[in-house]
N, C-alpha and C. Protein backbone atom coordinates (compact mmCIF):
# COMPACT_ATOMS: atom_id res chain seq x y z
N UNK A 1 4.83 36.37 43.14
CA UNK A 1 3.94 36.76 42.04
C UNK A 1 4.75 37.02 40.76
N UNK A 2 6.04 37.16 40.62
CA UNK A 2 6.86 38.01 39.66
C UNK A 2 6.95 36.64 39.07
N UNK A 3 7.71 35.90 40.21
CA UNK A 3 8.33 34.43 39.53
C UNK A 3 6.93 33.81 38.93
N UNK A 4 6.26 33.69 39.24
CA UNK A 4 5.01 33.06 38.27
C UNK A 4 4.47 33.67 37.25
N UNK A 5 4.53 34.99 37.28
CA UNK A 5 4.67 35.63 35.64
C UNK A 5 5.48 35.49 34.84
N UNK A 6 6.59 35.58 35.22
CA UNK A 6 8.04 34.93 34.60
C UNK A 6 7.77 33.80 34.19
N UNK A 7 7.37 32.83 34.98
CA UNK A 7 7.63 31.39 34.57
C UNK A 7 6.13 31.10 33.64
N UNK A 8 5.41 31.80 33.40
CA UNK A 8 4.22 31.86 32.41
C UNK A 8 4.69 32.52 31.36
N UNK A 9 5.20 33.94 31.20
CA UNK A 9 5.68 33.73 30.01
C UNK A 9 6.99 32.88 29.68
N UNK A 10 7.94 32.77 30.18
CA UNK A 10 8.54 31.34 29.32
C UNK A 10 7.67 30.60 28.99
N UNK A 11 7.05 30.01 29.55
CA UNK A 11 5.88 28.72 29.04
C UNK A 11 5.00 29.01 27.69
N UNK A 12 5.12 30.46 27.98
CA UNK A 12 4.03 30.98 26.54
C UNK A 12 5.16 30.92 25.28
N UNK A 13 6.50 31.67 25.70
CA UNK A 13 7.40 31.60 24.97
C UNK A 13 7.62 30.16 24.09
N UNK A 14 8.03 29.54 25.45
CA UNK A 14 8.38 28.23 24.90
C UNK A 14 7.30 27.19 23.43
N UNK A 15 6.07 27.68 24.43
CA UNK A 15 4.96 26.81 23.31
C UNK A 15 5.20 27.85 21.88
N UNK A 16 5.03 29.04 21.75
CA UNK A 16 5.20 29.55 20.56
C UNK A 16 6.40 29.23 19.78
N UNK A 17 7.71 28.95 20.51
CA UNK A 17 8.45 28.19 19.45
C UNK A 17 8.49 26.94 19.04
N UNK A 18 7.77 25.99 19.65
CA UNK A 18 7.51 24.91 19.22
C UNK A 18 6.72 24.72 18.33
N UNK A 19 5.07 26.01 18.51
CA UNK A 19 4.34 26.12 17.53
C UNK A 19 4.98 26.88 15.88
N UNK A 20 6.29 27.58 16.22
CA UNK A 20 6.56 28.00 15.13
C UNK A 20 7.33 26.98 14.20
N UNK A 21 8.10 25.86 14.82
CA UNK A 21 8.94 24.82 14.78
C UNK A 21 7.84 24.32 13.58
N UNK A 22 7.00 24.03 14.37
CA UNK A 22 5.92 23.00 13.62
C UNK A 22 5.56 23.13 12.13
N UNK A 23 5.41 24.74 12.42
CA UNK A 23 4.63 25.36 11.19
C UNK A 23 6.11 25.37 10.05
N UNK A 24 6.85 25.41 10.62
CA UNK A 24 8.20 25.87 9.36
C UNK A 24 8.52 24.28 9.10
N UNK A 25 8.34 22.68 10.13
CA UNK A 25 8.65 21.67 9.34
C UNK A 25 7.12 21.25 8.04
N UNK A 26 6.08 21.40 8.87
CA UNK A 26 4.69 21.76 7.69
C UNK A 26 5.08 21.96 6.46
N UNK A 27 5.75 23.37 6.44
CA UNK A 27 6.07 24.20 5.23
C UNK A 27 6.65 23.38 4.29
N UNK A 28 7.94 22.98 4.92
CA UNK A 28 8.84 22.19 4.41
C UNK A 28 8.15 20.84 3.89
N UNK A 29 7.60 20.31 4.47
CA UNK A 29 7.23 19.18 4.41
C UNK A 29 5.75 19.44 3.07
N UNK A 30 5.19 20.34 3.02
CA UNK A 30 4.18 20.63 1.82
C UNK A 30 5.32 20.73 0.49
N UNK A 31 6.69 22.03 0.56
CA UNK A 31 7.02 22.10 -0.35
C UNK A 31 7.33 20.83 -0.95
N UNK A 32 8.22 20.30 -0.21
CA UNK A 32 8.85 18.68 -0.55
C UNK A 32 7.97 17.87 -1.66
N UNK A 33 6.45 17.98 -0.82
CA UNK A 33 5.25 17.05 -1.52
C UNK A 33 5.03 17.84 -2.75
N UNK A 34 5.28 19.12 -3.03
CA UNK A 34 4.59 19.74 -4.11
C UNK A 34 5.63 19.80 -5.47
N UNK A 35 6.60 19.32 -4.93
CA UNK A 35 7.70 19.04 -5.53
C UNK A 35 8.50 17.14 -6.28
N UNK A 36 7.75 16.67 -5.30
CA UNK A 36 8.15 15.20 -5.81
C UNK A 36 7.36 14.79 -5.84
N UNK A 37 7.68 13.14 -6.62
CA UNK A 37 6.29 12.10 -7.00
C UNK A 37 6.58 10.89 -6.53
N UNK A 38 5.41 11.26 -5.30
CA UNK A 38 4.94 10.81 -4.12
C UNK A 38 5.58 9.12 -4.40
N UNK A 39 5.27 8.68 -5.83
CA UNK A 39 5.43 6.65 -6.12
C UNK A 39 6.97 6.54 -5.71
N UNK A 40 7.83 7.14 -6.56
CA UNK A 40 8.95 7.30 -7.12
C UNK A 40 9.99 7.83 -5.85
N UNK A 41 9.58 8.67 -5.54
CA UNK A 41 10.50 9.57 -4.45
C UNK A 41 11.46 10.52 -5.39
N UNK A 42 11.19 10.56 -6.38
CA UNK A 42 11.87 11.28 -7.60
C UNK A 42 10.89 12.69 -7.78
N UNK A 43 12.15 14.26 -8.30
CA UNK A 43 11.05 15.02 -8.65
C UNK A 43 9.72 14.90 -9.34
N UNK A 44 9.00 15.90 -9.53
CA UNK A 44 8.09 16.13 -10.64
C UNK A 44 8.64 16.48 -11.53
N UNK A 45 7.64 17.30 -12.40
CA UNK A 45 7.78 17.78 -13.60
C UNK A 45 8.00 19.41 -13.10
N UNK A 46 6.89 19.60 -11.67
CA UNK A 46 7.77 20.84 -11.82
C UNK A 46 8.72 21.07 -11.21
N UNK A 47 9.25 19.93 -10.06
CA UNK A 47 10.80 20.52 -10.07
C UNK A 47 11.92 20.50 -10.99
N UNK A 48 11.37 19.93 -12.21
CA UNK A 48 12.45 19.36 -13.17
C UNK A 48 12.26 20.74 -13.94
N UNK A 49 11.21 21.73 -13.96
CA UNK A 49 11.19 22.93 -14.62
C UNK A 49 11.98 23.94 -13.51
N UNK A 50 11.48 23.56 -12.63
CA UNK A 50 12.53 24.87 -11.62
C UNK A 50 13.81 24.95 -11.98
N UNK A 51 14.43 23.43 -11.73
CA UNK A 51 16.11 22.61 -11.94
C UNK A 51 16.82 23.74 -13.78
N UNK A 52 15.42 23.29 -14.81
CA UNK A 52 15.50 23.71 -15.69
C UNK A 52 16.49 24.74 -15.83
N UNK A 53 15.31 25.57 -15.55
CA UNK A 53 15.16 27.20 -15.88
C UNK A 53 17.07 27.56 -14.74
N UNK A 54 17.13 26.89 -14.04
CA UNK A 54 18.64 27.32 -13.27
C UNK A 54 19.72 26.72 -14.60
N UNK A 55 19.69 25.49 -14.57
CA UNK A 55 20.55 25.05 -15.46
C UNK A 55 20.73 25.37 -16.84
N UNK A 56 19.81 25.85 -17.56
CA UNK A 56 19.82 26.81 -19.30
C UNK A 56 20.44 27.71 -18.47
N UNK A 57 20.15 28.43 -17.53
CA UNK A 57 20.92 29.38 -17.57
C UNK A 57 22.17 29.89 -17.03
N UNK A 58 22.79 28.93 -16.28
CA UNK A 58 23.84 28.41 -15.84
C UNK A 58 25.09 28.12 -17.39
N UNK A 59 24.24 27.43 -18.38
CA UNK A 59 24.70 26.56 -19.73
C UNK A 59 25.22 27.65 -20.14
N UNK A 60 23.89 28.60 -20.73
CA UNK A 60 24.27 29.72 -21.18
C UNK A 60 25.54 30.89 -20.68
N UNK A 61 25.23 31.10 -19.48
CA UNK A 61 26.94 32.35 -18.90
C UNK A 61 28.15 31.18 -19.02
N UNK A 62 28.13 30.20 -19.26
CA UNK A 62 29.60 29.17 -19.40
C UNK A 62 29.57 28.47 -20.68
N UNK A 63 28.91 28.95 -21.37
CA UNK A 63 28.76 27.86 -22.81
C UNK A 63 29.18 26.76 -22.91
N UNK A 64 28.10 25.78 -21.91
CA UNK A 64 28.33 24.83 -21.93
C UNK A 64 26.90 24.10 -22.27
N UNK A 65 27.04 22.53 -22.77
CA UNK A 65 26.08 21.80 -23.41
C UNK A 65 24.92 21.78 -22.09
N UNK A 66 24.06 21.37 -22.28
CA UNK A 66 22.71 20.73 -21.31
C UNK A 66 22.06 19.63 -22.10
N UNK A 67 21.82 18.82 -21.91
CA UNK A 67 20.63 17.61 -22.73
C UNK A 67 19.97 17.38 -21.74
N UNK A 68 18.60 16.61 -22.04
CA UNK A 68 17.30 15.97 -21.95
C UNK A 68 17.09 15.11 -22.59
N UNK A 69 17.17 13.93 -21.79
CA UNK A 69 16.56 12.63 -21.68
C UNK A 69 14.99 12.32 -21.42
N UNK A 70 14.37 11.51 -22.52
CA UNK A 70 13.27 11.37 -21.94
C UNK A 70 12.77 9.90 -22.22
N UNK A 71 12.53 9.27 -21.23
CA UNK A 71 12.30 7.30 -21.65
C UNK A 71 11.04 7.10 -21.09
N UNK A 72 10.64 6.13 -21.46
CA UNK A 72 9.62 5.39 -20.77
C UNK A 72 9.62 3.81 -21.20
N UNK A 73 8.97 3.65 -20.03
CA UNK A 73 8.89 2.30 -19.81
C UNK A 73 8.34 0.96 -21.34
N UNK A 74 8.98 0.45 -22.03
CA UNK A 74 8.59 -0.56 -22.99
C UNK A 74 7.13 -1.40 -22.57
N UNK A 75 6.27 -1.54 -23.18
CA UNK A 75 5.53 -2.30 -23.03
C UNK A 75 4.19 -2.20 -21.40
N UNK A 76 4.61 -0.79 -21.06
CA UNK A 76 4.12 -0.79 -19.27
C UNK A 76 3.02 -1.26 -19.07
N UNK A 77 1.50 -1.29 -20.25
CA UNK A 77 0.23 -1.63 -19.94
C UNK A 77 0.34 -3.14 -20.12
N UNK A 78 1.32 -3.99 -20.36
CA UNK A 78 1.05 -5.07 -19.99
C UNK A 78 1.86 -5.11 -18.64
N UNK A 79 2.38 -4.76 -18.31
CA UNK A 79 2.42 -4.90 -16.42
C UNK A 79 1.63 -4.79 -16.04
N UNK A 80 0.62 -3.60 -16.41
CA UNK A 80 -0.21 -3.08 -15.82
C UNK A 80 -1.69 -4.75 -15.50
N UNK A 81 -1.63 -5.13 -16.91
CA UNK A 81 -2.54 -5.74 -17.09
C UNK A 81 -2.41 -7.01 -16.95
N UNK A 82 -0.95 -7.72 -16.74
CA UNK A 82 -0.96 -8.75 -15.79
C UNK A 82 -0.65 -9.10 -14.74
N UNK A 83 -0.39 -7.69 -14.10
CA UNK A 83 -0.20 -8.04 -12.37
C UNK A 83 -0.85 -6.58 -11.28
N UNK A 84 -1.58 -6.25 -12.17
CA UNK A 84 -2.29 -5.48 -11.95
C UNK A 84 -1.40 -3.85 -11.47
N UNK A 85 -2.37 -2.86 -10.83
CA UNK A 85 -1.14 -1.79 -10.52
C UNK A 85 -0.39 -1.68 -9.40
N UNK A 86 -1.20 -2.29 -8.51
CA UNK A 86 0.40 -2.82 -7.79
C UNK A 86 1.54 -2.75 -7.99
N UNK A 87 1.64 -3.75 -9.34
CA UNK A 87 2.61 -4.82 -9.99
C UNK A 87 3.10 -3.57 -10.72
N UNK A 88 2.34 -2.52 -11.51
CA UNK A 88 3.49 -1.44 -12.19
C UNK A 88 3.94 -0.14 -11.00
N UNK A 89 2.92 -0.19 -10.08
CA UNK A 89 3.68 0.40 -9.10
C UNK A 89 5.09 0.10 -8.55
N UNK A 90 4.92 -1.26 -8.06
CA UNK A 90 6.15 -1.58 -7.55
C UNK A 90 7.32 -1.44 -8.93
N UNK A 91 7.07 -1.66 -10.01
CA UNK A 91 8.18 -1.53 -11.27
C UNK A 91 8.44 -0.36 -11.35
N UNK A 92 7.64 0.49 -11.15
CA UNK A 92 7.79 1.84 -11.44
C UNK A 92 8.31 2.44 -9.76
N UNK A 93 8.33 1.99 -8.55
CA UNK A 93 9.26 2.03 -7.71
C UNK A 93 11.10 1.90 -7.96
N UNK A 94 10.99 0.45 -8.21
CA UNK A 94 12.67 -0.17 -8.82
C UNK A 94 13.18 0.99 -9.76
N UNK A 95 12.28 1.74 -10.64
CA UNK A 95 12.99 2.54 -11.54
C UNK A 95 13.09 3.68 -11.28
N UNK A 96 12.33 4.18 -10.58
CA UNK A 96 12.79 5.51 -9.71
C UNK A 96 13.99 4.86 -8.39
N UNK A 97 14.15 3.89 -7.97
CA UNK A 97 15.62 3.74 -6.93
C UNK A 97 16.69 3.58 -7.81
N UNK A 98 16.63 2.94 -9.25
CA UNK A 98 17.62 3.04 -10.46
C UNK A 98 18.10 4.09 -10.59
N UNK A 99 17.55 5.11 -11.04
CA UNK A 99 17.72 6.39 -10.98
C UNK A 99 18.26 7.39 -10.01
N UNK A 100 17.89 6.95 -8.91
CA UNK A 100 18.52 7.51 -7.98
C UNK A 100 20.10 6.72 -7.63
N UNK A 101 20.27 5.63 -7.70
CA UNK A 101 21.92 4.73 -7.95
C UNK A 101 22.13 5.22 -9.40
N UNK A 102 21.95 5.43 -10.38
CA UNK A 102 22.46 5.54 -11.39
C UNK A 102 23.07 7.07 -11.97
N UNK A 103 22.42 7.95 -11.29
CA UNK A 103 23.05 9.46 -12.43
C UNK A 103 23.46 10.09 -11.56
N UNK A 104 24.04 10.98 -11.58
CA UNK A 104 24.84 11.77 -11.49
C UNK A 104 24.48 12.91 -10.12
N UNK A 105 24.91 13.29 -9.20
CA UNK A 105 24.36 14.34 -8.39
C UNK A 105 23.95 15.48 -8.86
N UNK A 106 24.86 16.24 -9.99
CA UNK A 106 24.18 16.87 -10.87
C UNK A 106 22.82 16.69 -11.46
N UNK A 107 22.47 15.68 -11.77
CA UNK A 107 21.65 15.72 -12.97
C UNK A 107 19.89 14.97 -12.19
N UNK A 108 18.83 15.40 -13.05
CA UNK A 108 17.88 15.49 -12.48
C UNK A 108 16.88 14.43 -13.17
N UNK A 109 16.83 12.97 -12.04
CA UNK A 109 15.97 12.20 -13.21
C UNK A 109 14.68 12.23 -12.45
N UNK A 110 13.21 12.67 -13.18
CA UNK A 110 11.79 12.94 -12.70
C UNK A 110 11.21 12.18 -13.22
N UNK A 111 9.88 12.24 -12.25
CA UNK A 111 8.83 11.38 -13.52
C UNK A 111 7.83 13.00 -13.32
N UNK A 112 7.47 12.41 -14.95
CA UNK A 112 6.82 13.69 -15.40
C UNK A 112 5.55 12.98 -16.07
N UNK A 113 4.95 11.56 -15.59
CA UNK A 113 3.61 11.14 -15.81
C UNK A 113 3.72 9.89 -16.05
N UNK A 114 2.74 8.75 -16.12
CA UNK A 114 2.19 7.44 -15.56
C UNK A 114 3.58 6.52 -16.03
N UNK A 115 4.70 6.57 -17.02
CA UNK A 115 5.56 5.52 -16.75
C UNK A 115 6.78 6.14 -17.57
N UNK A 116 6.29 7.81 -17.83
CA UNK A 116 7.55 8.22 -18.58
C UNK A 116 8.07 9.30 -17.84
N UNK A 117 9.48 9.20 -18.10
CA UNK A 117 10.45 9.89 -16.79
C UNK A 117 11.24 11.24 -17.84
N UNK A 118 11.99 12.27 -17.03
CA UNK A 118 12.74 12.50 -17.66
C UNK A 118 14.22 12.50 -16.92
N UNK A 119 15.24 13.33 -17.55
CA UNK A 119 16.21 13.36 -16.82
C UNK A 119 17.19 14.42 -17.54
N UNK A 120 17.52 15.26 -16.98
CA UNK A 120 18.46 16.97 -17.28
C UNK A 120 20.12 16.15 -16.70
N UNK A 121 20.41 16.70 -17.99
CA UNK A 121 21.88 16.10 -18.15
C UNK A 121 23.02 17.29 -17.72
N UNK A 122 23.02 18.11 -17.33
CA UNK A 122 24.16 19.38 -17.43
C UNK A 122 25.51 19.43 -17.63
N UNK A 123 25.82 20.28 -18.38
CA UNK A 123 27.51 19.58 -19.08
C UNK A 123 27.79 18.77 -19.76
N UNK A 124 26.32 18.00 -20.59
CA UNK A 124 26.86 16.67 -21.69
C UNK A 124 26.29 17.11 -22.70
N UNK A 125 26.99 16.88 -23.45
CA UNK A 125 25.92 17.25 -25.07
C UNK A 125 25.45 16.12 -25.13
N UNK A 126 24.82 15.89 -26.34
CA UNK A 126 24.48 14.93 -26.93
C UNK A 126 24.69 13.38 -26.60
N UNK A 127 26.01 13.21 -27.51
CA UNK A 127 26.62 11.93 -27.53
C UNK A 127 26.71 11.63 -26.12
N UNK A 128 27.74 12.68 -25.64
CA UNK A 128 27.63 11.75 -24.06
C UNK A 128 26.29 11.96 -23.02
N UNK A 129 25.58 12.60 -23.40
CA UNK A 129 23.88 12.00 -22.72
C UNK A 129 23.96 10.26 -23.28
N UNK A 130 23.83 10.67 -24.58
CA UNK A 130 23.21 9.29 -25.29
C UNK A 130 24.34 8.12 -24.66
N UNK A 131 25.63 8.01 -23.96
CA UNK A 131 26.02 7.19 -23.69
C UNK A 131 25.85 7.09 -22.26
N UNK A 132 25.21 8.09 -21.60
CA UNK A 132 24.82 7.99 -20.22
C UNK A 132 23.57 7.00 -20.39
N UNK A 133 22.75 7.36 -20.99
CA UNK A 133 21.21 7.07 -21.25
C UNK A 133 21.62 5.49 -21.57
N UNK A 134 22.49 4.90 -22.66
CA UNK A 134 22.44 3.69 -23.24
C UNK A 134 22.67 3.18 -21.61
N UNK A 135 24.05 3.51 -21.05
CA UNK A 135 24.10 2.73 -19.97
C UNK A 135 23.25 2.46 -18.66
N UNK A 136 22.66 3.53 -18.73
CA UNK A 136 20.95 3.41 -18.35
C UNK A 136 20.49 2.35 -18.33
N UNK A 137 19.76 1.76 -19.48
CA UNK A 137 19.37 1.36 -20.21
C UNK A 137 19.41 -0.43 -20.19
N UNK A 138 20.91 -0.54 -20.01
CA UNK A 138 21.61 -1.68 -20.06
C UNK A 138 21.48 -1.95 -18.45
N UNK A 139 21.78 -1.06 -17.50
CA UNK A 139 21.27 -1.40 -15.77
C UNK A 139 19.65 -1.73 -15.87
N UNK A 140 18.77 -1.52 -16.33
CA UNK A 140 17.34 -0.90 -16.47
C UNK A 140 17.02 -2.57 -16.68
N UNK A 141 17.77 -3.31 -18.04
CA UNK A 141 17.18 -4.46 -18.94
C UNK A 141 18.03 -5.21 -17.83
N UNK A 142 19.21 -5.23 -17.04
CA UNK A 142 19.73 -5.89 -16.46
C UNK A 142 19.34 -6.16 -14.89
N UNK A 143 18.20 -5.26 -14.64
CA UNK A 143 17.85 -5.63 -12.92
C UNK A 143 16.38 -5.68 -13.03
N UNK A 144 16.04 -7.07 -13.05
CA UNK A 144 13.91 -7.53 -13.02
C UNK A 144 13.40 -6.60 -12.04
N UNK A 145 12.18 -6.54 -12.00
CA UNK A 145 11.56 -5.80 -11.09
C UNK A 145 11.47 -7.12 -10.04
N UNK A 146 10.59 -6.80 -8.65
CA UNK A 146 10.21 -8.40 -8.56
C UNK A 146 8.75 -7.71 -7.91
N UNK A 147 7.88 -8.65 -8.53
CA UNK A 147 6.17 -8.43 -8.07
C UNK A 147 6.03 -9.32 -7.72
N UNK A 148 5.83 -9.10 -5.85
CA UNK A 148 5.45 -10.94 -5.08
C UNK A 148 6.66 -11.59 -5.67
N UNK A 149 6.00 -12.89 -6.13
CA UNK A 149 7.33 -13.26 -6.17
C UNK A 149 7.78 -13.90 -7.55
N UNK A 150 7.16 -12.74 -8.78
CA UNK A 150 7.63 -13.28 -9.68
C UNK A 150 8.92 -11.91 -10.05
N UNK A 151 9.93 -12.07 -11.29
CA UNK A 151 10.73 -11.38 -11.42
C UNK A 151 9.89 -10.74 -12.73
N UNK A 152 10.30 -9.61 -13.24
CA UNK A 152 9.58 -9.33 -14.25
C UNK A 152 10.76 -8.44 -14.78
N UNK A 153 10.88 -8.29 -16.29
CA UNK A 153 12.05 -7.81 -17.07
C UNK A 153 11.39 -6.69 -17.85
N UNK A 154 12.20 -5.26 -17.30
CA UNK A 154 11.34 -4.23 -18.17
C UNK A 154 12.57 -3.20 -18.60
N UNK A 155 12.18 -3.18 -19.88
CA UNK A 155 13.23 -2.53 -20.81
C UNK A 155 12.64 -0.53 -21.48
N UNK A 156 13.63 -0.20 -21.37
CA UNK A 156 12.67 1.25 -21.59
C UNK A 156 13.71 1.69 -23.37
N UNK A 157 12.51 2.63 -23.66
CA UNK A 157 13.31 3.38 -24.97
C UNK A 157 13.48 4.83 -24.62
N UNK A 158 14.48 5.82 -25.17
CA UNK A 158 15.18 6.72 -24.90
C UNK A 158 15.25 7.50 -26.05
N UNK A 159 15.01 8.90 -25.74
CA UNK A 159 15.01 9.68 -26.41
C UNK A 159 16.08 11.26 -26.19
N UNK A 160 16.87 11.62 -26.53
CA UNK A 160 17.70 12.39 -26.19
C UNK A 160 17.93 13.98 -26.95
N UNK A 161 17.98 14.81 -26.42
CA UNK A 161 17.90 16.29 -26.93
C UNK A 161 18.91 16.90 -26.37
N UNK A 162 19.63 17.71 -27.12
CA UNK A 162 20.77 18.69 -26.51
C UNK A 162 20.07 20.16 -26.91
N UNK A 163 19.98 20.70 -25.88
CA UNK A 163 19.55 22.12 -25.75
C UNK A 163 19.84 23.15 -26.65
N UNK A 164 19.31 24.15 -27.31
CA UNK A 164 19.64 25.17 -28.41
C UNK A 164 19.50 26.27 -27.99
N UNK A 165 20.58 27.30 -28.00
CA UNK A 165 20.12 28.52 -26.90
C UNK A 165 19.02 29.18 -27.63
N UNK A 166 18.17 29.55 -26.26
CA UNK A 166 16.66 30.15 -25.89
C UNK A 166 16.21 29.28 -25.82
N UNK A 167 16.13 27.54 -26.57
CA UNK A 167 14.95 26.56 -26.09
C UNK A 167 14.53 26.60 -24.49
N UNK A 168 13.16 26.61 -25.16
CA UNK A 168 12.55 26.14 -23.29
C UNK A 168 12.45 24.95 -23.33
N UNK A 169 11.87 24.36 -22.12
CA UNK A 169 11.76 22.95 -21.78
C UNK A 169 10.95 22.35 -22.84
N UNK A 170 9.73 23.35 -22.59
CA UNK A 170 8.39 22.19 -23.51
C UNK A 170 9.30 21.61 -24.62
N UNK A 171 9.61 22.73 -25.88
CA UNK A 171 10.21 22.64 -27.00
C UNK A 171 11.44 21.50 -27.11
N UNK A 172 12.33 21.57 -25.75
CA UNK A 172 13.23 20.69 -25.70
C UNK A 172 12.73 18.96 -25.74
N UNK A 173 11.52 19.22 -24.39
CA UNK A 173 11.36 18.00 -23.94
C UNK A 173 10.56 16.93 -25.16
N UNK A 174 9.86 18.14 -26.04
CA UNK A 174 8.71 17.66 -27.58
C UNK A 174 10.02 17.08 -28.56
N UNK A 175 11.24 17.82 -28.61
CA UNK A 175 12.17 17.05 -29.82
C UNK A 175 12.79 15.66 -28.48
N UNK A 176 12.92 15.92 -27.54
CA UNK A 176 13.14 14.26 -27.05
C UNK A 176 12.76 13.35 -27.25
N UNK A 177 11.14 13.72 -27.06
CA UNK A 177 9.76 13.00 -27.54
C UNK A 177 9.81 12.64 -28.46
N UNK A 178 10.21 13.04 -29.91
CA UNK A 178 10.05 12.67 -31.13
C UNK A 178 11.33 11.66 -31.24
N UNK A 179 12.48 11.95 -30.80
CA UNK A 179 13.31 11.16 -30.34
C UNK A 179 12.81 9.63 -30.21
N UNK A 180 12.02 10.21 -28.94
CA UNK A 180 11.53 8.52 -28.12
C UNK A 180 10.74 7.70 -29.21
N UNK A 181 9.77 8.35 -29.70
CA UNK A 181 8.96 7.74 -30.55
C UNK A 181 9.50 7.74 -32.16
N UNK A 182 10.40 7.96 -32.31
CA UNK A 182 11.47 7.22 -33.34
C UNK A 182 12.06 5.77 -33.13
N UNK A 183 12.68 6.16 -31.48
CA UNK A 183 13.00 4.53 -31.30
C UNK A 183 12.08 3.17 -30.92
N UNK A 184 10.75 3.83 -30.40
CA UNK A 184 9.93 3.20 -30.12
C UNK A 184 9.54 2.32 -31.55
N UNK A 185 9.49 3.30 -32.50
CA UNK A 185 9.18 2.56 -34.24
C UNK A 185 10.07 1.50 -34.84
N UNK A 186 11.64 1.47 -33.95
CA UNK A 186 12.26 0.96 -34.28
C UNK A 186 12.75 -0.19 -33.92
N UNK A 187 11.76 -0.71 -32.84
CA UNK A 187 11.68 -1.43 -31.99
C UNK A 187 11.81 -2.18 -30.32
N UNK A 188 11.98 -0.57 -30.18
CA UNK A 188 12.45 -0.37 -28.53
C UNK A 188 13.67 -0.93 -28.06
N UNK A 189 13.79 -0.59 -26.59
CA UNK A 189 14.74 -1.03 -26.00
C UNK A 189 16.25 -0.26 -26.73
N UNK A 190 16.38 1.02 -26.87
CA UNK A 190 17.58 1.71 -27.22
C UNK A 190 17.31 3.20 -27.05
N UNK A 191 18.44 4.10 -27.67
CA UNK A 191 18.77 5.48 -27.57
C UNK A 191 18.39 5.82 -28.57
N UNK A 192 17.71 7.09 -29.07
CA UNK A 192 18.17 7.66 -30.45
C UNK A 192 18.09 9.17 -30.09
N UNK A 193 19.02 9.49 -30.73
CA UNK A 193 19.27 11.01 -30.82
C UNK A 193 18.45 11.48 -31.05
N UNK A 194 18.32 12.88 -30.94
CA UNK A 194 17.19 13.71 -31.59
C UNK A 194 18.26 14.70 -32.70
N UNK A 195 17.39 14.94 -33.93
CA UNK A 195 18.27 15.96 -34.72
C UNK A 195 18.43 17.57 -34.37
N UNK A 196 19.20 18.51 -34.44
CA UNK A 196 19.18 19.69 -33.78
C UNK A 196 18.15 20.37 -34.81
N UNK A 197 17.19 21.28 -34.37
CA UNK A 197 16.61 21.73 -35.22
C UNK A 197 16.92 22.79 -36.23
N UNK A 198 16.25 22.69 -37.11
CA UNK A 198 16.22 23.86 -38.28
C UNK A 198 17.17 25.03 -37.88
């Protein structure tokens, strides 16, 4: 009678750690999702604010630079609109695996909405973001997507910000932005700085 109580609770034992097993890969497995974008396999936007908020303040106790990159895709609604979304899905796949071969273990490249990415530079100012980013840029125009079985050539414009102590993200990521849509005016397919503010 003992040994079969015994051997019932192990059994109870046992299932409760398996049931706890379960629940802690769950966990894991929600945070993960609540954290990356799902197309891409690249963060979000809000892990790129979590990453953030460590790295300003990391910058700050070592006075050292931080930049923000922010690009998007040249021209994306005509992918969209001649090979349907599939066709910018899969492009917008290739450029999240770019990203992941291309930067740095440090540094954090996200998509933060339908074809524009960003990417947290730590330890580069400016210039050398902007020469990370060009070479970006130059892998980006240099590897087609391929949809089925055509190749398709997609070139992105770049916008670049070096951090100002106290900037937050928004503020950072809005002078990138203005950045981007400077070069976008200028005819895409390049870098442009952003000016430090006022």
């Amino acid at each position: 009678h003992d040994f079969l109580l015994r051997r019932q609770l192990l059994d109870a034992n046992q299932e409760l750690q398996n049931e706890v097993a379960r629940r802690v890969a769950l966990q894991y497995e929600l945070e993960r999702q609540a954290s990356t974008d799902l197309l891409t396999g690249l963060p979000n936007r809000r892990a790129l604010a979590e990453r953030f908020a460590a790295e300003s303040a990391r910058a700050q106790r070592r006075s050292e630079p931080l930049s923000l990159a922010m690009f998007d895709l040249d021209h994306f609604k005509r992918v969209n609109d001649t090979y349907g979304h599939a066709g910018g899905d899969a492009v917008l796949r290739g450029v999240g695996e770019l990203c992941i071969r291309s930067f740095r273990g440090v540094d954090v490249a996200a998509r933060v909405g339908g074809e524009e990415f960003a990417v947290l530079l730590p330890g580069a100012d400016a210039q050398q973001a902007g020469a990370v980013m060009q070479r970006f840029t130059a892998l980006l125009a240099a590897a087609p997507a391929t949809i089925g079985d055509q190749s398709v050539l997609v070139t992105s414009t770049v916008g670049v910000a070096q951090r100002q102590p106290g900037e937050d993200l928004d503020t950072l990521m809005a002078r990138a932005d203005t950045a981007l849509y400077a070069g976008k005016q200028a005819g895409r397919n390049r870098v442009v700085l952003a000016s430090a503010p006022d």
